[in-house]
N, C-alpha and C. Protein backbone atom coordinates (compact mmCIF):
# COMPACT_ATOMS: atom_id res chain seq x y z
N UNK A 1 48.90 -83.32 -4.76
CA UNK A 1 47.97 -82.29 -5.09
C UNK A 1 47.66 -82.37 -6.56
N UNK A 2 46.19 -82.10 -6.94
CA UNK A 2 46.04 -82.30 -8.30
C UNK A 2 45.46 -80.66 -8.63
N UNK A 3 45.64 -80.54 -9.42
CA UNK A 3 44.91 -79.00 -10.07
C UNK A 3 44.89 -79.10 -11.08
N UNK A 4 43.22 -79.30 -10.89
CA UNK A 4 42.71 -79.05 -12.59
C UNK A 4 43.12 -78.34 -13.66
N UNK A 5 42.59 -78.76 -14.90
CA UNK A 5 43.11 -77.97 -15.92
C UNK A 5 41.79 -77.06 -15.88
N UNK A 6 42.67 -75.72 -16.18
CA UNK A 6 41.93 -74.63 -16.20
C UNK A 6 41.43 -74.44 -16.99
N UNK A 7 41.47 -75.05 -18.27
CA UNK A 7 40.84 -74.83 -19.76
C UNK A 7 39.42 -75.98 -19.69
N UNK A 8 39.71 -76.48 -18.96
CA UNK A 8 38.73 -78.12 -18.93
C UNK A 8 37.56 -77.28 -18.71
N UNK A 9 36.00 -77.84 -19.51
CA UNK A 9 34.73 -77.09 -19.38
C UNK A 9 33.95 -77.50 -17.84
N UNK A 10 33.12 -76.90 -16.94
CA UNK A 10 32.89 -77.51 -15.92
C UNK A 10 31.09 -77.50 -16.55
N UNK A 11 30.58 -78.72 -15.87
CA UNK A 11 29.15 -78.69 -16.36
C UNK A 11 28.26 -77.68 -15.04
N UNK A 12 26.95 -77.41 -16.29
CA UNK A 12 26.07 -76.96 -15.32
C UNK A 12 24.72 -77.74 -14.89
N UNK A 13 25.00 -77.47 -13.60
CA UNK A 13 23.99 -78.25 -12.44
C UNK A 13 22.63 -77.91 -13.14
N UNK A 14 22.10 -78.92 -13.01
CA UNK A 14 20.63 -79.50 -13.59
C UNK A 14 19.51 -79.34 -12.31
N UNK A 15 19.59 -79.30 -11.46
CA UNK A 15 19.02 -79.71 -10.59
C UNK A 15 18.92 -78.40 -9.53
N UNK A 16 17.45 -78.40 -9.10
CA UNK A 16 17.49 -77.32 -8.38
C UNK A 16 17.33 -78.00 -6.51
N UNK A 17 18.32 -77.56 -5.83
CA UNK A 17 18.07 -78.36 -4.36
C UNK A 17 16.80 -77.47 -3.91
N UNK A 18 15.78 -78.23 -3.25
CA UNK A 18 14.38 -77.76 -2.95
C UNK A 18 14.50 -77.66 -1.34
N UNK A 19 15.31 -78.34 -0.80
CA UNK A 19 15.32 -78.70 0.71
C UNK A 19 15.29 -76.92 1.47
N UNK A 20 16.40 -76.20 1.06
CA UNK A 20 15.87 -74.69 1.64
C UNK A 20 14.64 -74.15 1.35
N UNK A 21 13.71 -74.50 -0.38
CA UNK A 21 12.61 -73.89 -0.42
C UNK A 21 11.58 -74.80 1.17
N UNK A 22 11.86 -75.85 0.95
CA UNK A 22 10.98 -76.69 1.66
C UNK A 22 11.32 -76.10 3.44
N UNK A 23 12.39 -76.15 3.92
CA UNK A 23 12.17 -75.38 5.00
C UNK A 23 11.53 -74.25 5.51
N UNK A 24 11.87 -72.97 4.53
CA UNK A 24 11.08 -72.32 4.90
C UNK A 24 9.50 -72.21 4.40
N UNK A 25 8.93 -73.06 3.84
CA UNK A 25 7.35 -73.13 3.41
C UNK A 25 7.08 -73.92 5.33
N UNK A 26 8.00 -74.53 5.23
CA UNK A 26 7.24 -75.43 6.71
C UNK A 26 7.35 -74.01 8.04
N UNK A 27 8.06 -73.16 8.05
CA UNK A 27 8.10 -72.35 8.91
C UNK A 27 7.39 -71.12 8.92
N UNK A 28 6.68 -70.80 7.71
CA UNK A 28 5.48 -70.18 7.11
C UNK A 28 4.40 -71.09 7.49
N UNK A 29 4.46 -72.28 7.52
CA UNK A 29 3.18 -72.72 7.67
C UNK A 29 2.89 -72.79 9.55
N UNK A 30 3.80 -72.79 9.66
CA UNK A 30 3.92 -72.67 11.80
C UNK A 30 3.53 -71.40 12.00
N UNK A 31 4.02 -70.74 11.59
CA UNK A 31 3.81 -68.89 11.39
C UNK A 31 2.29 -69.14 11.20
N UNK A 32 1.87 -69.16 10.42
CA UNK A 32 0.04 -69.21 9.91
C UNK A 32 -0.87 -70.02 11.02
N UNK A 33 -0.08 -70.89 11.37
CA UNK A 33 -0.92 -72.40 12.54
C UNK A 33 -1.29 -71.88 13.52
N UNK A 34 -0.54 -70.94 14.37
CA UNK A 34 0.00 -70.57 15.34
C UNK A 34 -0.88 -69.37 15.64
N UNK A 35 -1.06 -68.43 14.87
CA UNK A 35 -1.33 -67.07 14.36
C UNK A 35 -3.14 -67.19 14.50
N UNK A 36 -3.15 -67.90 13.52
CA UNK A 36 -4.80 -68.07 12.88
C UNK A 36 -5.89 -67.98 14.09
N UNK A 37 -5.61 -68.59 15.25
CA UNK A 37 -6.26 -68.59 16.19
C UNK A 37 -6.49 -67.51 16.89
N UNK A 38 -5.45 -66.37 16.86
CA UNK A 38 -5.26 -65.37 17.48
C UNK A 38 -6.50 -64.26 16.49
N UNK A 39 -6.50 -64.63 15.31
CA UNK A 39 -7.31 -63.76 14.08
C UNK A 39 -8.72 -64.21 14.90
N UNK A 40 -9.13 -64.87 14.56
CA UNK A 40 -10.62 -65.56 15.08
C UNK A 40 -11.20 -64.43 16.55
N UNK A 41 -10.31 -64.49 17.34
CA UNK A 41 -10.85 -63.61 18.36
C UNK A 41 -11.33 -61.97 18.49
N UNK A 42 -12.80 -61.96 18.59
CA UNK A 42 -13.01 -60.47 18.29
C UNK A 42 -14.13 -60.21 19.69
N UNK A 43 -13.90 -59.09 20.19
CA UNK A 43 -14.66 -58.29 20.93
C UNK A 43 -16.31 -57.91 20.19
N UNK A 44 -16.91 -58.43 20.99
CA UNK A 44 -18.70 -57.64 20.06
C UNK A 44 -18.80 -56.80 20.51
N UNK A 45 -19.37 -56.02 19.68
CA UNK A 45 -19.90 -54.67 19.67
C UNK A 45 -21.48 -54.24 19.34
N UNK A 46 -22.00 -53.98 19.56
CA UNK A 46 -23.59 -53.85 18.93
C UNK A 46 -23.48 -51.97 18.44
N UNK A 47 -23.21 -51.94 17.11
CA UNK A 47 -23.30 -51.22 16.43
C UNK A 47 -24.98 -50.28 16.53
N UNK A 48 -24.66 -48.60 16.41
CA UNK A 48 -26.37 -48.02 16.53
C UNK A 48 -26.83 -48.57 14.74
N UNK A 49 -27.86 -48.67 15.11
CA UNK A 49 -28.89 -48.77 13.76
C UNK A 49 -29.16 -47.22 13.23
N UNK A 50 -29.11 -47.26 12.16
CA UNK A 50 -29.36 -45.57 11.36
C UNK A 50 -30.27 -46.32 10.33
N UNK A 51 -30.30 -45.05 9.30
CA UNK A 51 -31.50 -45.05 8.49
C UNK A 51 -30.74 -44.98 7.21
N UNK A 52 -30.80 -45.50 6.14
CA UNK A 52 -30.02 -45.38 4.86
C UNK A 52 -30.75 -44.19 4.04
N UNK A 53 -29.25 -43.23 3.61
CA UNK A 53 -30.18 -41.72 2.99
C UNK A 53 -29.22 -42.09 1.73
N UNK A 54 -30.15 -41.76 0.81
CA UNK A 54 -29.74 -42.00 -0.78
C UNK A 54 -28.57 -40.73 -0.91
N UNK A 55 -28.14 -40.83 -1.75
CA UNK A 55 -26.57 -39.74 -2.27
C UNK A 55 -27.57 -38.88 -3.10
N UNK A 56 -26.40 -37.87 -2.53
CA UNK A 56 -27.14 -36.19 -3.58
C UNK A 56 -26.73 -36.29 -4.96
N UNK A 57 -27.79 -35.90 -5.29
CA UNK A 57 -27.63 -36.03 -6.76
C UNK A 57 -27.06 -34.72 -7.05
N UNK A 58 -26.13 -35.13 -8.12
CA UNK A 58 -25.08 -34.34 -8.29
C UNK A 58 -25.60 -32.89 -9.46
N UNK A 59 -25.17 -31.78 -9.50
CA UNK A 59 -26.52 -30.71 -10.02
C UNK A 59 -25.06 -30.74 -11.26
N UNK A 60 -25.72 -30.96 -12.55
CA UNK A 60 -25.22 -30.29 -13.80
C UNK A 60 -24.19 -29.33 -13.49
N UNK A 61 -23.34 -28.90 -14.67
CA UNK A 61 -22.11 -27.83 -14.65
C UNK A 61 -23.26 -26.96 -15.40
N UNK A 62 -22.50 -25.78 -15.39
CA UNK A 62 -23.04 -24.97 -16.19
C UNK A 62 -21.92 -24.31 -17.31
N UNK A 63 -22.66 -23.88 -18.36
CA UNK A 63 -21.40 -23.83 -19.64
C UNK A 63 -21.78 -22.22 -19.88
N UNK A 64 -19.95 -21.88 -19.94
CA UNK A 64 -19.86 -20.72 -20.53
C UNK A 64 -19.17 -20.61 -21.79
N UNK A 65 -19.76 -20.02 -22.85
CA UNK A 65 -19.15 -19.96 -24.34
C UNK A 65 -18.47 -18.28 -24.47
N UNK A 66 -17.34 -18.37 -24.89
CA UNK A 66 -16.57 -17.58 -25.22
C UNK A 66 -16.77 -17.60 -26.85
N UNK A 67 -17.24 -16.41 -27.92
CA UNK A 67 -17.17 -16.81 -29.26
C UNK A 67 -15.89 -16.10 -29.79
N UNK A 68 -15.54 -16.34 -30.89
CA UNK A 68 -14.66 -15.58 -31.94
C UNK A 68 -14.76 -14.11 -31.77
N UNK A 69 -15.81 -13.15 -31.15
CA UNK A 69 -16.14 -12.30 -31.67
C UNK A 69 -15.85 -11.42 -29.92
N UNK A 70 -15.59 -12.49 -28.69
CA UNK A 70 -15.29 -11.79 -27.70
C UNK A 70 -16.61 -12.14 -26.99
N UNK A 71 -18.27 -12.23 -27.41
CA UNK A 71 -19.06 -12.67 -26.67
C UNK A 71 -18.96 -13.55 -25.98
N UNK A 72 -19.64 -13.77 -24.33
CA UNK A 72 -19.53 -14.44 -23.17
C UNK A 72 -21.20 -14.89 -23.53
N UNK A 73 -21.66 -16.04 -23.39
CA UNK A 73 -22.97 -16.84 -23.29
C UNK A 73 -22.82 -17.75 -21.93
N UNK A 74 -23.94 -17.59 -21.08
CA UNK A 74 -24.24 -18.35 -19.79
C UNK A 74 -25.11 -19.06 -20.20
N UNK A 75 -25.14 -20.12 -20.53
CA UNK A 75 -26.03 -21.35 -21.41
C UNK A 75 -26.54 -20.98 -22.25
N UNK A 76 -27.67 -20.35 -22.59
CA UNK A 76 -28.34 -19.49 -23.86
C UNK A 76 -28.28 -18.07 -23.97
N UNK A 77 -27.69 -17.65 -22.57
CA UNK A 77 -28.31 -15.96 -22.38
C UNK A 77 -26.58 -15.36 -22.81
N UNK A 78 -26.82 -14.45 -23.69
CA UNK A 78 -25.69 -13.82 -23.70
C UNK A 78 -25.15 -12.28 -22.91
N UNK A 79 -24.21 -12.35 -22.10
CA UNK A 79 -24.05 -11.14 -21.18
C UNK A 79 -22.78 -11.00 -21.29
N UNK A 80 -23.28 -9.92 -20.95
CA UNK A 80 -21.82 -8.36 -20.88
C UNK A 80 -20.34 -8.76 -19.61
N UNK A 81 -19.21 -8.34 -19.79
CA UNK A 81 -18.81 -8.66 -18.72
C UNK A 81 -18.81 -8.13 -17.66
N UNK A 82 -19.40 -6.87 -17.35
CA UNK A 82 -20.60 -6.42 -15.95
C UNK A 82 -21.50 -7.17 -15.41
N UNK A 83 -22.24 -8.14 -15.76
CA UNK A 83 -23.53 -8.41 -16.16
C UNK A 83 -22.86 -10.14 -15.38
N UNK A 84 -21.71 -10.32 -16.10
CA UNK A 84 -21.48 -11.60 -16.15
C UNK A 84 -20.92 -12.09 -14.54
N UNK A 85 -20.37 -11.11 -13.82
CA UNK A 85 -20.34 -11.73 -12.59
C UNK A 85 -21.15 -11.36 -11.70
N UNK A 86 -22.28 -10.60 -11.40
CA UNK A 86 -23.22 -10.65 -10.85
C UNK A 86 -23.85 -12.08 -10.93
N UNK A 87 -24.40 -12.48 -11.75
CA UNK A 87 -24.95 -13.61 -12.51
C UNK A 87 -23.45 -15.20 -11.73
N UNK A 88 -23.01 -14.95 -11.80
CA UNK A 88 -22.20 -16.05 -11.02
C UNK A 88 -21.90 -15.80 -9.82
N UNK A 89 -21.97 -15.02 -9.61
CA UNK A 89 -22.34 -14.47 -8.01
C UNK A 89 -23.39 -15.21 -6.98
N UNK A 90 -24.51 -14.87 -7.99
CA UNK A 90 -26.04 -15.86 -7.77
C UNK A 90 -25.84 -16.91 -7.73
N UNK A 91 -25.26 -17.57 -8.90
CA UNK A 91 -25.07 -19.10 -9.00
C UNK A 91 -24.55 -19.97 -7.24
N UNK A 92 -23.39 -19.30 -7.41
CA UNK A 92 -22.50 -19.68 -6.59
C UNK A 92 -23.51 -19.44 -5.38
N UNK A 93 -24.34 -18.35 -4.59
CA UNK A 93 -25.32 -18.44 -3.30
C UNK A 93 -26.42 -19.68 -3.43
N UNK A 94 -26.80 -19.45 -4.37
CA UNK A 94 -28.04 -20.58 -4.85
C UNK A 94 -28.02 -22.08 -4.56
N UNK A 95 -26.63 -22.14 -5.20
CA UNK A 95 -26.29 -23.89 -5.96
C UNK A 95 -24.86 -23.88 -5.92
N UNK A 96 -24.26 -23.55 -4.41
CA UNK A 96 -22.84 -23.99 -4.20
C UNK A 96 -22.58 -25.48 -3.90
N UNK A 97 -21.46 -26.16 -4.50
CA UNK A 97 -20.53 -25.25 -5.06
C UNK A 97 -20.94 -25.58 -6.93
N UNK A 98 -20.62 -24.48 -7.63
CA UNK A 98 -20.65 -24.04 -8.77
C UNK A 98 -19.76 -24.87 -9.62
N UNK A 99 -19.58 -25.84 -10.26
CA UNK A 99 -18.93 -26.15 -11.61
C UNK A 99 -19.25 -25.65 -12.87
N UNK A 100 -18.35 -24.56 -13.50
CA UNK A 100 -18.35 -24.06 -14.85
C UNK A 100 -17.48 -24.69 -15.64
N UNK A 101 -17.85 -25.13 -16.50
CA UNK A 101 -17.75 -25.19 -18.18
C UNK A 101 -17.30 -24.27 -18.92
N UNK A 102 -15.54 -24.33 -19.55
CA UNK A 102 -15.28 -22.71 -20.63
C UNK A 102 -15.04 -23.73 -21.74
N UNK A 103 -15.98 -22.75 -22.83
CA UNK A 103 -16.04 -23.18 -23.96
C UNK A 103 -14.99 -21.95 -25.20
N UNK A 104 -13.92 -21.96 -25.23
CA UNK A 104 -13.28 -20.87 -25.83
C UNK A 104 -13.51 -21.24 -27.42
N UNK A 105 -13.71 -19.90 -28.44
CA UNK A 105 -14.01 -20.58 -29.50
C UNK A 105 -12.35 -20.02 -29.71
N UNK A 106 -11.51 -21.37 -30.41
CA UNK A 106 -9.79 -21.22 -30.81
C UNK A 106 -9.84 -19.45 -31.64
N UNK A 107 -10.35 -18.38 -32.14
CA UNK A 107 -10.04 -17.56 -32.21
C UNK A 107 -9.87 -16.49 -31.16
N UNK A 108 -10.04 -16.79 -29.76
CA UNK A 108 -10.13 -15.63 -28.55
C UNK A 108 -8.86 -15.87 -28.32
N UNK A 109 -8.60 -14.52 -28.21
CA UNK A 109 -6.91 -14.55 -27.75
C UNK A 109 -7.20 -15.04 -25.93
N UNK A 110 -6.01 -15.66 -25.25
CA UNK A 110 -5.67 -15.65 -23.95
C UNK A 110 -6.17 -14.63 -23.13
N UNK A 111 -5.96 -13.36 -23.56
CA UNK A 111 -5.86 -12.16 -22.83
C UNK A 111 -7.70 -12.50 -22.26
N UNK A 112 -8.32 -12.63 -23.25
CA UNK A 112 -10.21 -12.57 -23.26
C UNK A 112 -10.00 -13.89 -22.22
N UNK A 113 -9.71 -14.81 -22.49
CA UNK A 113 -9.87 -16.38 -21.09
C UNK A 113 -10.02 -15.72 -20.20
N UNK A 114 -8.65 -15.41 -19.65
CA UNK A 114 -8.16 -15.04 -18.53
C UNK A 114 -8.70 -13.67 -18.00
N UNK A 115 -9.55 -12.79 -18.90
CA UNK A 115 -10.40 -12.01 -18.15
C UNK A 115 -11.46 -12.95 -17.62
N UNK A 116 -12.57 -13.63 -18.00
CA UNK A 116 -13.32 -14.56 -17.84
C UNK A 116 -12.90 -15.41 -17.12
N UNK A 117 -11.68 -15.86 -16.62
CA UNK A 117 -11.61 -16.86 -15.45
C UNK A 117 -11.35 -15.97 -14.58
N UNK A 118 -10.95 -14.84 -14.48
CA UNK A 118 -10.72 -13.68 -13.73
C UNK A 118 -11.98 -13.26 -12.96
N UNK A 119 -12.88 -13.04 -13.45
CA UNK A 119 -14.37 -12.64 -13.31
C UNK A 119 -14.99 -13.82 -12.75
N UNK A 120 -15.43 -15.08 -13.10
CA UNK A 120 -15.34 -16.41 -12.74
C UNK A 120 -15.02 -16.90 -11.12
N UNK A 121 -13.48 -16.49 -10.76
CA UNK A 121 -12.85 -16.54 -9.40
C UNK A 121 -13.28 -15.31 -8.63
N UNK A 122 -13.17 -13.99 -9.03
CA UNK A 122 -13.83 -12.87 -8.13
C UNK A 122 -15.55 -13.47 -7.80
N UNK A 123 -16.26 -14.26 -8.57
CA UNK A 123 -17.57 -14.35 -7.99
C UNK A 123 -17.65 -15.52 -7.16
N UNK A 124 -16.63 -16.16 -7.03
CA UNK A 124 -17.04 -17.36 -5.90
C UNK A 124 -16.75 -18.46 -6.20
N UNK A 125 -16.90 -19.26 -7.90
CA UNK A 125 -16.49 -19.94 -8.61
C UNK A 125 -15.32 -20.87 -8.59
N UNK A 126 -15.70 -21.95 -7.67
CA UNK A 126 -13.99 -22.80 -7.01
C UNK A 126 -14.06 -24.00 -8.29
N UNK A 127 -14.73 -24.50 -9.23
CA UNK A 127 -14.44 -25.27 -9.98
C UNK A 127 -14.67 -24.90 -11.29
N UNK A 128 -13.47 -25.07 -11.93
CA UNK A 128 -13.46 -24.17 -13.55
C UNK A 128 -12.43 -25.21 -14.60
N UNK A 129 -13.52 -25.90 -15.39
CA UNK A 129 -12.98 -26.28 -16.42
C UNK A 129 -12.87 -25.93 -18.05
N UNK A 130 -11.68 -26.52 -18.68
CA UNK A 130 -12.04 -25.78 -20.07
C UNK A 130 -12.25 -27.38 -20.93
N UNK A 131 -13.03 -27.25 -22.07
CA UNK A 131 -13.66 -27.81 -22.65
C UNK A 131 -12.65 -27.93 -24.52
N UNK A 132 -11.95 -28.89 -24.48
CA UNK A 132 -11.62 -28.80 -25.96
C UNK A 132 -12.81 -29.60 -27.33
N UNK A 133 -11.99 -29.47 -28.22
CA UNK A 133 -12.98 -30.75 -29.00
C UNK A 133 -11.30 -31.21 -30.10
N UNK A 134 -11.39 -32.43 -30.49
CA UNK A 134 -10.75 -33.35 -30.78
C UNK A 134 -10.60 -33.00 -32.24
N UNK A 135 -9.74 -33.04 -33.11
CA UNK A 135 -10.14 -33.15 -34.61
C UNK A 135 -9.67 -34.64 -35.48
């Protein structure tokens, strides 16, 4: 019996054996041979003919400005918050569904938003975004 010396360095294999990659590429390729023919076969169908209708054009948001001062503006018109959900009320029958635009100017406290998204959701209003700006 011989037993190596345990300190002795053993080298490392250079060489990668390919013979397992190579088997299974050949049994992938039987898999595919075999198969492919089965893909090719399709049932016809004669599909109805329709008419091609162009996509709806998508209608603008509309912007609401909140100022420093507590005023609510519906694009140019400035209204009361009585005033202000009637007026989105309309929107929302007219030109559903409604995307609004909140433009808060950074001095309105929370409390003022959240009346205005408050008012906003009581009129019908299912899409409500807020609007920052970058500095």
């Amino acid at each position: 019996m011989s037993f190596g010396n345990q300190f002795q360095q053993q080298e490392a294999m250079s060489e990668i054996n390919v013979t397992p990659l190579v088997d299974v590429m050949l049994v992938l390729l039987v898999v595919f041979i075999v198969t492919a023919p089965l893909l090719t076969q399709a049932i016809t169908v004669k599909l109805p003919q329709t008419v091609a209708t162009a996509p709806a054009v998508p209608k603008p948001p509309h912007t609401l400005h909140l100022h420093a001062d507590g005023s609510a503006w519906l694009e140019q018109t400035p209204l009361t918050d009585t005033a202000l959900g009637p007026v989105l009320s309309q929107l929302v029958r007219t030109q559903s569904p409604v995307e609004l635009r909140l433009h808060a100017d950074q001095q309105v406290p929370y409390g003022r938003v959240a009346e205005i998204m408050a008012i906003a959701q009581r009129a019908g209003v299912e899409k409500l975004s807020f609007v920052t700006t970058l500095k």
